[in-house]
PDB file of N, CA and C in Angstrom:
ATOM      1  N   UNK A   1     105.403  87.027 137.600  1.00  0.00           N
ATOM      2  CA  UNK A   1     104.910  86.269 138.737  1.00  0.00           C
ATOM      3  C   UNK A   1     104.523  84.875 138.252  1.00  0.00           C
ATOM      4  N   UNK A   2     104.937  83.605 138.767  1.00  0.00           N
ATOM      5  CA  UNK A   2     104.483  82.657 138.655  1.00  0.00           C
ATOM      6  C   UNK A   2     103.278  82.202 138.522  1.00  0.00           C
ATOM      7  N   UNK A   3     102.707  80.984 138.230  1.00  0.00           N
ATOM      8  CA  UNK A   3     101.466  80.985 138.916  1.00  0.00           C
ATOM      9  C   UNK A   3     100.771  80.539 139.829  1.00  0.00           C
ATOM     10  N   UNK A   4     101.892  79.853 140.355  1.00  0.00           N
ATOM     11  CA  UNK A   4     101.900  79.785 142.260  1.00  0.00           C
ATOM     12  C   UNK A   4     101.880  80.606 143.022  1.00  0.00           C
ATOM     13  N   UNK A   5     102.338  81.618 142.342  1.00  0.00           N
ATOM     14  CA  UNK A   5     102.608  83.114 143.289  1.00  0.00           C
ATOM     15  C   UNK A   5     101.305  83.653 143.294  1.00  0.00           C
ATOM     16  N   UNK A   6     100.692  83.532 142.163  1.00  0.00           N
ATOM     17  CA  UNK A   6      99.306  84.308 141.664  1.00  0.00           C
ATOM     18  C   UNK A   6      98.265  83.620 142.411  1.00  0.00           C
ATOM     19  N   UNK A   7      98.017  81.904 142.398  1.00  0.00           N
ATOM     20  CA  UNK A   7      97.099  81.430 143.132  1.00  0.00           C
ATOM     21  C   UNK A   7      97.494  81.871 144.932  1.00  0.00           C
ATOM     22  N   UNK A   8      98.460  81.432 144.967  1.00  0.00           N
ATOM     23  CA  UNK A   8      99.079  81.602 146.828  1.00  0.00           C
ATOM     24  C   UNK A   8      98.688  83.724 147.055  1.00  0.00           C
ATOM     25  N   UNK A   9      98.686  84.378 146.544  1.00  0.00           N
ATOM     26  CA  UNK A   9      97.942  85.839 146.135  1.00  0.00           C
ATOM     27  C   UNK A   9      96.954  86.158 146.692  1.00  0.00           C
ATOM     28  N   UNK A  10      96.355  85.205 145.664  1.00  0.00           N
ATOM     29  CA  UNK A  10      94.714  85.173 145.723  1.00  0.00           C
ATOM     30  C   UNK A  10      94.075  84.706 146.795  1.00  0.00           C
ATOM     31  N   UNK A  11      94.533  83.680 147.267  1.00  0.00           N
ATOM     32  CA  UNK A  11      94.284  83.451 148.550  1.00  0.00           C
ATOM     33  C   UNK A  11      94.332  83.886 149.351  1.00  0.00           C
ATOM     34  N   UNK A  12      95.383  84.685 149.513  1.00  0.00           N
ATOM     35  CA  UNK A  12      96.124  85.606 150.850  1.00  0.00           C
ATOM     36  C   UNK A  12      94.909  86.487 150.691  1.00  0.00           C
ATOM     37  N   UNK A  13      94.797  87.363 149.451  1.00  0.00           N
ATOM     38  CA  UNK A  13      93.624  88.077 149.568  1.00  0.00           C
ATOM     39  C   UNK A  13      92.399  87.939 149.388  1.00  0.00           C
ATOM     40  N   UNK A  14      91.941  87.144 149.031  1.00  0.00           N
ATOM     41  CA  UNK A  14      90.758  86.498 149.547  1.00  0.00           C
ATOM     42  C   UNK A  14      90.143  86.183 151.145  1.00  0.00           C
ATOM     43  N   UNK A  15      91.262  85.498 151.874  1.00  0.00           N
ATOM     44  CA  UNK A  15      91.419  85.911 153.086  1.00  0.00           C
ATOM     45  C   UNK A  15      91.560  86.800 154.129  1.00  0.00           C
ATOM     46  N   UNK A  16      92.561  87.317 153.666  1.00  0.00           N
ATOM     47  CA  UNK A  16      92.563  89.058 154.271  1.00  0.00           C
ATOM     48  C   UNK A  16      91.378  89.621 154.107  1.00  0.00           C
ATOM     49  N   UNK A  17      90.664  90.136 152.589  1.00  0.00           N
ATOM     50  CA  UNK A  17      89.317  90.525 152.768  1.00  0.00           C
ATOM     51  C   UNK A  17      88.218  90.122 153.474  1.00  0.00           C
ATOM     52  N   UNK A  18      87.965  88.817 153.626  1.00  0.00           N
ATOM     53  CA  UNK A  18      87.551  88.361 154.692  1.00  0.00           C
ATOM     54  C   UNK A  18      87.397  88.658 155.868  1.00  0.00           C
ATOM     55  N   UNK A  19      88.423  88.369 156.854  1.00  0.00           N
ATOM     56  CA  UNK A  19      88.916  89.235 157.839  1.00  0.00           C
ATOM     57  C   UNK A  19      88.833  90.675 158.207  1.00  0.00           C
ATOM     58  N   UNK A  20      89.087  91.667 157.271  1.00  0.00           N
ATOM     59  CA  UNK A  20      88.898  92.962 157.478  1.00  0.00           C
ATOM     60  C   UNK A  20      87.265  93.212 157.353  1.00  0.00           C
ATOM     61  N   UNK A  21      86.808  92.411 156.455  1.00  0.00           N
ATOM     62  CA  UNK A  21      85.292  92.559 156.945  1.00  0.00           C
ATOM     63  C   UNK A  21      84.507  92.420 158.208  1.00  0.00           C
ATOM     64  N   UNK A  22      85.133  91.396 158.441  1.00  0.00           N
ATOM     65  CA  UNK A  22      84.348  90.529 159.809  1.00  0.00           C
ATOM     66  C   UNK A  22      84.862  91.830 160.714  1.00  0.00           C
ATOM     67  N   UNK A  23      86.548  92.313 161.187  1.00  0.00           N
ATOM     68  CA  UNK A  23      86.624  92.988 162.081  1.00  0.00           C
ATOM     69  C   UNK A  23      87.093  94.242 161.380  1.00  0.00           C
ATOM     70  N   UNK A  24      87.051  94.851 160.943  1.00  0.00           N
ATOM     71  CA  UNK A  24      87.645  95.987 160.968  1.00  0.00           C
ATOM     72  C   UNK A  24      86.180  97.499 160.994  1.00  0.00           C
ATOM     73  N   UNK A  25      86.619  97.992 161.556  1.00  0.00           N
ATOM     74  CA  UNK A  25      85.125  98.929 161.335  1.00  0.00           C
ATOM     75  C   UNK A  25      84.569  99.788 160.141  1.00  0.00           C
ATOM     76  N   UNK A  26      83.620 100.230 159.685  1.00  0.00           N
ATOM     77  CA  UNK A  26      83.125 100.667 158.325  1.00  0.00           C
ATOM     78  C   UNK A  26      82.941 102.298 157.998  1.00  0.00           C
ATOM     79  N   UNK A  27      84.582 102.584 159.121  1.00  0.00           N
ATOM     80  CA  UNK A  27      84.813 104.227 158.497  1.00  0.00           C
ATOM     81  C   UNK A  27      86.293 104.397 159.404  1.00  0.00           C
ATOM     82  N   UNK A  28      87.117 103.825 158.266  1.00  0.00           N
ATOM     83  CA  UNK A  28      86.858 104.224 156.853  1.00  0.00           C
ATOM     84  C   UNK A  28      86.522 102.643 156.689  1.00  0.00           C
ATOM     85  N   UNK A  29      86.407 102.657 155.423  1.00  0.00           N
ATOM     86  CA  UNK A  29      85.774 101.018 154.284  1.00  0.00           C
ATOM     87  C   UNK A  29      87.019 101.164 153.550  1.00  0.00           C
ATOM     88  N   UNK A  30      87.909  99.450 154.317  1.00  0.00           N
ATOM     89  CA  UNK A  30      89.235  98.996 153.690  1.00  0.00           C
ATOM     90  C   UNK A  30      89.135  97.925 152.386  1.00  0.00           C
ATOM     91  N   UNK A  31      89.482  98.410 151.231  1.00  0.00           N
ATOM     92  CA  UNK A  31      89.305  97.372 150.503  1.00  0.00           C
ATOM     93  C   UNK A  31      90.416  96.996 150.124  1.00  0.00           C
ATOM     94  N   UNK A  32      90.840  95.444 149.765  1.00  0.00           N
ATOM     95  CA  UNK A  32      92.009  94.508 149.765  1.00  0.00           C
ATOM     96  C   UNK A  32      91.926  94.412 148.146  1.00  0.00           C
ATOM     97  N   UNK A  33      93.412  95.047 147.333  1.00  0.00           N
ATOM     98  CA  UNK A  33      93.139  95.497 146.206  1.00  0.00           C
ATOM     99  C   UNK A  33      93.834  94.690 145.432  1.00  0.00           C
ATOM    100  N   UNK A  34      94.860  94.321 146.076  1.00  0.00           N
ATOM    101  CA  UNK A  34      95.726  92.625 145.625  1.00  0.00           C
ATOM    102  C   UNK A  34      96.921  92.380 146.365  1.00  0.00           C
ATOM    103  N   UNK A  35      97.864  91.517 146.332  1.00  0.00           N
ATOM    104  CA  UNK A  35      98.359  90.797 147.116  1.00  0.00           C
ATOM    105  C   UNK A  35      99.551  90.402 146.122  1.00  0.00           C
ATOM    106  N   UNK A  36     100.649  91.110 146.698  1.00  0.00           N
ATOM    107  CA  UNK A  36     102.235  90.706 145.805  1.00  0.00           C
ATOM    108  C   UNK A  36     102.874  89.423 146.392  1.00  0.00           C
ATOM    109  N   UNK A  37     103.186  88.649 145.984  1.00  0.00           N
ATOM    110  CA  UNK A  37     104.061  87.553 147.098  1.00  0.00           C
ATOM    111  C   UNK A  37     105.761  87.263 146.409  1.00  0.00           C
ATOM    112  N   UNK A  38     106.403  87.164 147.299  1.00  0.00           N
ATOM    113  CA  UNK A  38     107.714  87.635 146.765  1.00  0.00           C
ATOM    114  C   UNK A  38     108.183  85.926 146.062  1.00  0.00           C
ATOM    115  N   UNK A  39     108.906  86.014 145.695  1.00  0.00           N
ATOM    116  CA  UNK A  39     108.958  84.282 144.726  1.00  0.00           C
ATOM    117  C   UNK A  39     109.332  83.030 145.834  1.00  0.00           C
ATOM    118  N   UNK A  40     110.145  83.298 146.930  1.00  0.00           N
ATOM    119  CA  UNK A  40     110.737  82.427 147.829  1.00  0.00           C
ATOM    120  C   UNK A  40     108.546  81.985 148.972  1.00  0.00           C
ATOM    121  N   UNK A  41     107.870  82.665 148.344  1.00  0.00           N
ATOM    122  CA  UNK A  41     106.642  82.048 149.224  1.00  0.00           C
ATOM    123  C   UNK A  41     106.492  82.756 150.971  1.00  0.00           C
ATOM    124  N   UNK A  42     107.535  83.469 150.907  1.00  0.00           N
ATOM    125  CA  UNK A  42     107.982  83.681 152.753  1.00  0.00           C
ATOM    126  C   UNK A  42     107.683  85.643 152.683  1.00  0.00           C
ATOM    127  N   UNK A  43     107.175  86.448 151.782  1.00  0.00           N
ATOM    128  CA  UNK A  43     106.503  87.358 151.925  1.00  0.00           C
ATOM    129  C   UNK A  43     105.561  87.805 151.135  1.00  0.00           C
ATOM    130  N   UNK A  44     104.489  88.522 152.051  1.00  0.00           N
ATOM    131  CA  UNK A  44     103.430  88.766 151.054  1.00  0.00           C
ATOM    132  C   UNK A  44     103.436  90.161 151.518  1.00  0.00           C
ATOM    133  N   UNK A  45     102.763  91.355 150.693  1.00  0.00           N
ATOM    134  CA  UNK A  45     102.444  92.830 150.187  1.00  0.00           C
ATOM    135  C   UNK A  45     101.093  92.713 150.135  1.00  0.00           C
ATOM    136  N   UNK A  46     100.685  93.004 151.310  1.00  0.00           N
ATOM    137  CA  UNK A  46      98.849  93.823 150.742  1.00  0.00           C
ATOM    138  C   UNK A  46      98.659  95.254 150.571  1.00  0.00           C
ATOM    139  N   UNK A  47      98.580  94.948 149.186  1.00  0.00           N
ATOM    140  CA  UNK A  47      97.736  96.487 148.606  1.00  0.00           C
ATOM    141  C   UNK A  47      96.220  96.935 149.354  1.00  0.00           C
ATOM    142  N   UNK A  48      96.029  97.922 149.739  1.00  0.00           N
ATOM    143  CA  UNK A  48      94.553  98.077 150.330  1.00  0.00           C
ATOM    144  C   UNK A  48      94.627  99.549 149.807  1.00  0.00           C
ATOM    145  N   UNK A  49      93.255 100.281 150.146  1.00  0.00           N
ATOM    146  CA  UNK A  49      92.567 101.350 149.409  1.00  0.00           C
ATOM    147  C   UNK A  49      91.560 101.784 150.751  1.00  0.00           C
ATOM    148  N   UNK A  50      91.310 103.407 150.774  1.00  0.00           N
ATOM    149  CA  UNK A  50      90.160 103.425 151.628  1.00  0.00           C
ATOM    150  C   UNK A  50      88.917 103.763 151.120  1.00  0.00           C
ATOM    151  N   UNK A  51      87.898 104.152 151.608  1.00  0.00           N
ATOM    152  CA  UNK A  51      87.133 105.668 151.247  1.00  0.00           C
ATOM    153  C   UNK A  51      86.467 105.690 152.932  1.00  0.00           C
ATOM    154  N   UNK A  52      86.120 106.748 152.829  1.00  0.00           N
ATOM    155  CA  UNK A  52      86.781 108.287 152.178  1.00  0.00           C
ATOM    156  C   UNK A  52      88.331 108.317 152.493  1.00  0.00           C
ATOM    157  N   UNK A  53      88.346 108.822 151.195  1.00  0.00           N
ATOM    158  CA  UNK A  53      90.139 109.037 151.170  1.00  0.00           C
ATOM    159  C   UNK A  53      90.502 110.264 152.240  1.00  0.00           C
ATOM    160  N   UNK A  54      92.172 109.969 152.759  1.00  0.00           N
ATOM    161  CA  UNK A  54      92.427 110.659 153.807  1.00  0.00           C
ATOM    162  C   UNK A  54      92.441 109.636 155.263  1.00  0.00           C
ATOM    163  N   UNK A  55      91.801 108.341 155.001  1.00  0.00           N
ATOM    164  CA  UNK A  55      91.714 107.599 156.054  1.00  0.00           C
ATOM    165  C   UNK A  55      93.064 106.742 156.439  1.00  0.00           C
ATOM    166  N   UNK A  56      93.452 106.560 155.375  1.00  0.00           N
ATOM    167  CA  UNK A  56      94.585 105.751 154.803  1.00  0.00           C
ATOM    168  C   UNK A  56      95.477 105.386 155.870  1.00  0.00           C
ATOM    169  N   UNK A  57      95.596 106.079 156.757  1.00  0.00           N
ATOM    170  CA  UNK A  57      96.756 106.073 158.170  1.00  0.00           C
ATOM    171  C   UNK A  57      96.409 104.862 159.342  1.00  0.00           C
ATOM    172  N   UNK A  58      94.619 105.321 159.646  1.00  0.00           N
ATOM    173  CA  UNK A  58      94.083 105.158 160.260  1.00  0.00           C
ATOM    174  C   UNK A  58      93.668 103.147 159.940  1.00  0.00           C
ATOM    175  N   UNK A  59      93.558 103.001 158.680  1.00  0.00           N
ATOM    176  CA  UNK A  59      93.310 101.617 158.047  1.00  0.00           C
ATOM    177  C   UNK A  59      94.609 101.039 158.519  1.00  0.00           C
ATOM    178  N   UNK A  60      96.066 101.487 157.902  1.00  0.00           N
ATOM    179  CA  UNK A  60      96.921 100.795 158.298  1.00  0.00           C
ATOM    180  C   UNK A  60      97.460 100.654 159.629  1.00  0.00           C
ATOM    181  N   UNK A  61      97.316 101.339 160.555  1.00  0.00           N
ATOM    182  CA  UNK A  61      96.774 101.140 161.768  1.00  0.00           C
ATOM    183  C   UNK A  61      96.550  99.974 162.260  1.00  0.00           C
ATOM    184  N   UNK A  62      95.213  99.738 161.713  1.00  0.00           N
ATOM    185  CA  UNK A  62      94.185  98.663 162.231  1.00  0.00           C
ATOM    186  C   UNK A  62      95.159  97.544 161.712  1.00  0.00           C
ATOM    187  N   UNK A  63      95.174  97.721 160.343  1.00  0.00           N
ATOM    188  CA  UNK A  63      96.055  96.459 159.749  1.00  0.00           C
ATOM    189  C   UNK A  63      97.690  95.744 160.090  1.00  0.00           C
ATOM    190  N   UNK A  64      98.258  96.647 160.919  1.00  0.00           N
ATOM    191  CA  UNK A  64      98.953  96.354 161.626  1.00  0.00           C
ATOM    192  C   UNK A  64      98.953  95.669 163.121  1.00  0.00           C
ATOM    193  N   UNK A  65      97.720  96.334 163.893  1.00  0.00           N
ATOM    194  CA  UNK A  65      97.872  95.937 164.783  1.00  0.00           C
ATOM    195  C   UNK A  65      96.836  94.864 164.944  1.00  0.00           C
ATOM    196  N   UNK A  66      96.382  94.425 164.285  1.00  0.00           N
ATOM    197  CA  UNK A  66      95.668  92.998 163.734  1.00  0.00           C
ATOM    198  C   UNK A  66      96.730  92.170 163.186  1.00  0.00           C
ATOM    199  N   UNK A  67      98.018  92.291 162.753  1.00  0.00           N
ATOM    200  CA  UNK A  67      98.495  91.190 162.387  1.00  0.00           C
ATOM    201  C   UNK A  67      98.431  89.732 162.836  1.00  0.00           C
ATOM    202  N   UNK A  68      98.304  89.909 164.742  1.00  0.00           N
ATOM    203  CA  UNK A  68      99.061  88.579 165.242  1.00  0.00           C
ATOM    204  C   UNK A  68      97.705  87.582 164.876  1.00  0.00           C
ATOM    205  N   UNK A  69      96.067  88.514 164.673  1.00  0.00           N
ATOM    206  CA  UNK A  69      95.182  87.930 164.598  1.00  0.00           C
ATOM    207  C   UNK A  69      94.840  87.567 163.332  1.00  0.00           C
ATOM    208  N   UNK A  70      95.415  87.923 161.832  1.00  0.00           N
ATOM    209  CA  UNK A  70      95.236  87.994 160.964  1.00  0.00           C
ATOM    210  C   UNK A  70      96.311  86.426 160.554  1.00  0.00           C
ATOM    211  N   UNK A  71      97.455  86.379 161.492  1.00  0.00           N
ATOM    212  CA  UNK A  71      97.788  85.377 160.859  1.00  0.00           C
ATOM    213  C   UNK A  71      97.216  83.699 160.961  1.00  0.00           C
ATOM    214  N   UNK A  72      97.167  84.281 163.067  1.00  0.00           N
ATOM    215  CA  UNK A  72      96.101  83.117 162.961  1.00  0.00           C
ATOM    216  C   UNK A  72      94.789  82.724 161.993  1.00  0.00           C
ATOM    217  N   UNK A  73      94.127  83.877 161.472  1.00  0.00           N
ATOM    218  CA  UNK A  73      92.778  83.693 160.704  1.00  0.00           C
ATOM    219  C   UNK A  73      93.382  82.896 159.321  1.00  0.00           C
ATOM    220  N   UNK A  74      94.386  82.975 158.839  1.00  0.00           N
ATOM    221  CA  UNK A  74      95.225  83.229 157.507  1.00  0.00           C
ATOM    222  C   UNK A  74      95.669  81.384 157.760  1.00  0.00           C
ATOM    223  N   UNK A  75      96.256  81.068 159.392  1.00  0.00           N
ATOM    224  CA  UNK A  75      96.038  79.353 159.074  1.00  0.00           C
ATOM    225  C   UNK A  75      95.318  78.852 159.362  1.00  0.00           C
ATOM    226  N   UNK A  76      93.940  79.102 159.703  1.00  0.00           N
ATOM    227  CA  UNK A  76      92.791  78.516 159.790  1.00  0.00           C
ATOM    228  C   UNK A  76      92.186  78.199 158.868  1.00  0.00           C
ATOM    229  N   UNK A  77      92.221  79.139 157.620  1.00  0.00           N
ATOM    230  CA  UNK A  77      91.525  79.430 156.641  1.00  0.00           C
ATOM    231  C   UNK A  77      91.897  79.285 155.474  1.00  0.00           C
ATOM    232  N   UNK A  78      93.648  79.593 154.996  1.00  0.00           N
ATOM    233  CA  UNK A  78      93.943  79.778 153.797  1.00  0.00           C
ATOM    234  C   UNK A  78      94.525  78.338 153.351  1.00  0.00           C
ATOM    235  N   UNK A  79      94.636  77.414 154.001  1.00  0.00           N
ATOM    236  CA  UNK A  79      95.112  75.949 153.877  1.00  0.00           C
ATOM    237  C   UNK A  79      96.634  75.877 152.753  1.00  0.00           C
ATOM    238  N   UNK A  80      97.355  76.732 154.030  1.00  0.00           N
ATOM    239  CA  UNK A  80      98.679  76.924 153.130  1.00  0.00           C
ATOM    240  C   UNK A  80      99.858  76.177 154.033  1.00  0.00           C
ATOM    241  N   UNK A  81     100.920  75.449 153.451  1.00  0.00           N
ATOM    242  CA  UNK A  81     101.776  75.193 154.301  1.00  0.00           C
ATOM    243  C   UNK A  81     102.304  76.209 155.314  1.00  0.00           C
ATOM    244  N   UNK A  82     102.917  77.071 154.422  1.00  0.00           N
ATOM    245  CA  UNK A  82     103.924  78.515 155.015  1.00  0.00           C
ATOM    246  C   UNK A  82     102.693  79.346 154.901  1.00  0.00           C
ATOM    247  N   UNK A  83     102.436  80.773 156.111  1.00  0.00           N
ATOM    248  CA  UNK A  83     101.736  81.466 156.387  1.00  0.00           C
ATOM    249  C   UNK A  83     103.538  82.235 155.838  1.00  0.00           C
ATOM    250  N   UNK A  84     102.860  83.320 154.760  1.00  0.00           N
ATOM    251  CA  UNK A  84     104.058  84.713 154.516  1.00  0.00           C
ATOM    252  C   UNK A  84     103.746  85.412 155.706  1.00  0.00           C
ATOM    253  N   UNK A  85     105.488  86.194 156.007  1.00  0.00           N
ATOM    254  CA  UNK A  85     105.421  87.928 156.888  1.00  0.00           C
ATOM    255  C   UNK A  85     104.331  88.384 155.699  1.00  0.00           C
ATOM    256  N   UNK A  86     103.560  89.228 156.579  1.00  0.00           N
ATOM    257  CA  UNK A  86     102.590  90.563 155.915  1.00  0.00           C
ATOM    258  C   UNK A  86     103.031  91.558 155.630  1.00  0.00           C
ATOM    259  N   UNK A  87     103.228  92.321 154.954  1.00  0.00           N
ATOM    260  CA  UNK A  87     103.392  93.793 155.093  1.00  0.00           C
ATOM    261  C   UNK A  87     102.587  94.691 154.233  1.00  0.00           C
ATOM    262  N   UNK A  88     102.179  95.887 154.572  1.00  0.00           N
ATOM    263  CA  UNK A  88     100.677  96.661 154.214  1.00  0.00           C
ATOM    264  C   UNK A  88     101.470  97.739 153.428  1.00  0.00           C
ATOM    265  N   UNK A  89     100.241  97.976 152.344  1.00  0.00           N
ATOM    266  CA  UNK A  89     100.911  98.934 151.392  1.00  0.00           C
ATOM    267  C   UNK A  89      99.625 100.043 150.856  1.00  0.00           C
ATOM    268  N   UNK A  90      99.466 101.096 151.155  1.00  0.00           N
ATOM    269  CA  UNK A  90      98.423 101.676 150.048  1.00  0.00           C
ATOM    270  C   UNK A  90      98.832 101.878 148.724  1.00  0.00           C
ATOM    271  N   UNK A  91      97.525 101.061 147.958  1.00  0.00           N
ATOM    272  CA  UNK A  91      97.490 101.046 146.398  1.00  0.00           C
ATOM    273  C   UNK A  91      97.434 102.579 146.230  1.00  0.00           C
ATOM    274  N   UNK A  92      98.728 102.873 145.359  1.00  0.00           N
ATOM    275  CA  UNK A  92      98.268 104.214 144.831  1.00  0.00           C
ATOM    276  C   UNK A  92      98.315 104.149 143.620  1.00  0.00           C
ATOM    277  N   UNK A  93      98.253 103.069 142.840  1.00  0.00           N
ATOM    278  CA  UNK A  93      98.153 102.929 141.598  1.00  0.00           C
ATOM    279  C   UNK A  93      95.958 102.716 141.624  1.00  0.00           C
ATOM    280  N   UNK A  94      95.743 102.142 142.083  1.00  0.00           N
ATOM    281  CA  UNK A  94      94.209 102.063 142.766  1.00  0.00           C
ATOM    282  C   UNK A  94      94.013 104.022 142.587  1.00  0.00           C
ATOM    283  N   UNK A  95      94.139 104.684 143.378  1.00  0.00           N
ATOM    284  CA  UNK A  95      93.808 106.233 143.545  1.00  0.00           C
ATOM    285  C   UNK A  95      94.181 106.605 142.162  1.00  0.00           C
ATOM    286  N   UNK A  96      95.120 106.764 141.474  1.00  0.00           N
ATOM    287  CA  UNK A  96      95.571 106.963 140.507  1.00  0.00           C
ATOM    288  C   UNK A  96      94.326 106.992 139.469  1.00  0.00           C
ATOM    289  N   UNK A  97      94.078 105.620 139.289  1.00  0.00           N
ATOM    290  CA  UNK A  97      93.024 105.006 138.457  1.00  0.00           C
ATOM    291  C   UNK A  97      91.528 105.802 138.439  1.00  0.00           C
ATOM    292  N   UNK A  98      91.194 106.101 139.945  1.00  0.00           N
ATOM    293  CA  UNK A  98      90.324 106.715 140.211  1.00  0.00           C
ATOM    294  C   UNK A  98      89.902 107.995 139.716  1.00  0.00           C
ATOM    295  N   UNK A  99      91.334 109.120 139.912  1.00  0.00           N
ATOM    296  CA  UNK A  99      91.526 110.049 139.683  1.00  0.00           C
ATOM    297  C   UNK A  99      91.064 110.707 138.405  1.00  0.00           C
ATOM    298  N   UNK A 100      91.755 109.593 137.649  1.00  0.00           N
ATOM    299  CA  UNK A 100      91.590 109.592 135.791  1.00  0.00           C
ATOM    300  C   UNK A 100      90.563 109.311 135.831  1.00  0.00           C
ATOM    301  N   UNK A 101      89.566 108.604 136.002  1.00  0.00           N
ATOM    302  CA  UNK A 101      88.121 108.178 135.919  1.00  0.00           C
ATOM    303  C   UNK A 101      87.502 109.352 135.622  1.00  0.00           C
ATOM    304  N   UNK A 102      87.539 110.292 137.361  1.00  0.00           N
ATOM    305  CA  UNK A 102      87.040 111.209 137.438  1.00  0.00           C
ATOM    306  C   UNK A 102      87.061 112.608 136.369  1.00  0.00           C
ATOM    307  N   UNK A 103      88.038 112.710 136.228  1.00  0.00           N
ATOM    308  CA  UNK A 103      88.502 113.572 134.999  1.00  0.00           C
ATOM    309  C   UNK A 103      88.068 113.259 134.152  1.00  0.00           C
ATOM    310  N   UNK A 104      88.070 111.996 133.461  1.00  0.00           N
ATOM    311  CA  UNK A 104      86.987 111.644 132.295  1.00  0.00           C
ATOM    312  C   UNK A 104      85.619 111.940 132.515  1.00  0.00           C
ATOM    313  N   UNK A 105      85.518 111.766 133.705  1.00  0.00           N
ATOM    314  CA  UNK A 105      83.791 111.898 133.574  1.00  0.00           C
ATOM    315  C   UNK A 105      83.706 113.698 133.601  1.00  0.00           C
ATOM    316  N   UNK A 106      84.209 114.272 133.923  1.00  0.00           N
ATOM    317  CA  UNK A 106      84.246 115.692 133.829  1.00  0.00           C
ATOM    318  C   UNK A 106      84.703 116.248 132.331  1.00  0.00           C
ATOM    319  N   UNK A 107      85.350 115.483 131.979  1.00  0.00           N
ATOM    320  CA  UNK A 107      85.644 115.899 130.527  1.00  0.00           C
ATOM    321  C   UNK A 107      84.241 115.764 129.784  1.00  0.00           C
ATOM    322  N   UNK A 108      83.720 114.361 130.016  1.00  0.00           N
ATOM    323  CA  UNK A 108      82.813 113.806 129.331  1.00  0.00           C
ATOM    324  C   UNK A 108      81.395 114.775 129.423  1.00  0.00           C
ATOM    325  N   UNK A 109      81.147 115.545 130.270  1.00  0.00           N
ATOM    326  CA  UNK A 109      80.269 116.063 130.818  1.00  0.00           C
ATOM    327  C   UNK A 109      80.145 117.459 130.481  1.00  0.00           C
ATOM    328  N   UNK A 110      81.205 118.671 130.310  1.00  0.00           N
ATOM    329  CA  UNK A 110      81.849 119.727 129.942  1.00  0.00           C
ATOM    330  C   UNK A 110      81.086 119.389 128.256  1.00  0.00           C
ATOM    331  N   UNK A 111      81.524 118.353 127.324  1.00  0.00           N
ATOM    332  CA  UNK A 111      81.366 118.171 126.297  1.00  0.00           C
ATOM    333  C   UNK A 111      80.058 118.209 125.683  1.00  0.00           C
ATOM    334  N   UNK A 112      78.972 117.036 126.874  1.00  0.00           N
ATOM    335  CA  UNK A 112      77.773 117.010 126.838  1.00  0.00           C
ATOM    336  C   UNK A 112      76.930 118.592 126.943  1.00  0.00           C
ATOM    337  N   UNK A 113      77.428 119.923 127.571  1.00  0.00           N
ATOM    338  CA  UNK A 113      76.940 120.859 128.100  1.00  0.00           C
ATOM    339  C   UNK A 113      76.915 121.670 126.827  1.00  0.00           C
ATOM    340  N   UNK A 114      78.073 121.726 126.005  1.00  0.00           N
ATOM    341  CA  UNK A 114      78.778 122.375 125.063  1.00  0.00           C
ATOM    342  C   UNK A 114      77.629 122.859 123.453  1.00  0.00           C
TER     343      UNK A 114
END
């Protein structure tokens, strides 16, 4: 990734988080986990995450049907020439991460008992 791609990213999600704060409601709790942008500047990938997990449907949902308002928020705010198409993705590399956490701490704990 460039590092135009990476700043123009960051922004997108910086923004987006924003936004899903202000409107989105707090069950489930959407968090904006990063932001792919394809090299031509004209699409962006938001990674998002829920809790409680299982919500995941219900977030992208919202995040869809918030687009037309998300883009307006996105040129108000993100002071970009080109506003990218959106498209929503659950991080499952995010859950993944989690997963293993958890297992460590259960490993870690099993050990402590021992």
């Amino acid at each position: 990734m460039s590092e135009r791609q990476g700043r123009v990213g960051n922004i997108i999600q910086e923004c987006v988080a924003r936004f899903v704060q202000q409107e989105a409601n707090t069950n489930p709790l959407i968090t904006i986990t990063r932001v792919d942008i394809s090299p031509d500047l004209k699409r962006a990938i938001v990674f998002f995450t829920t809790i409680p997990d299982g919500k995941e449907q219900d977030a992208l949902i919202f995040l869809k049907r918030s687009g037309t308002e998300m883009r307006q928020y996105l040129k108000q705010n993100a002071r970009l020439k080109r506003i990218p198409n959106l498209e929503y993705m659950l991080d499952a590399g995010e859950r993944h991460r989690q997963h293993i956490d958890e297992v460590m701490r259960d490993i870690e704990k099993q050990k402590t008992e021992q």
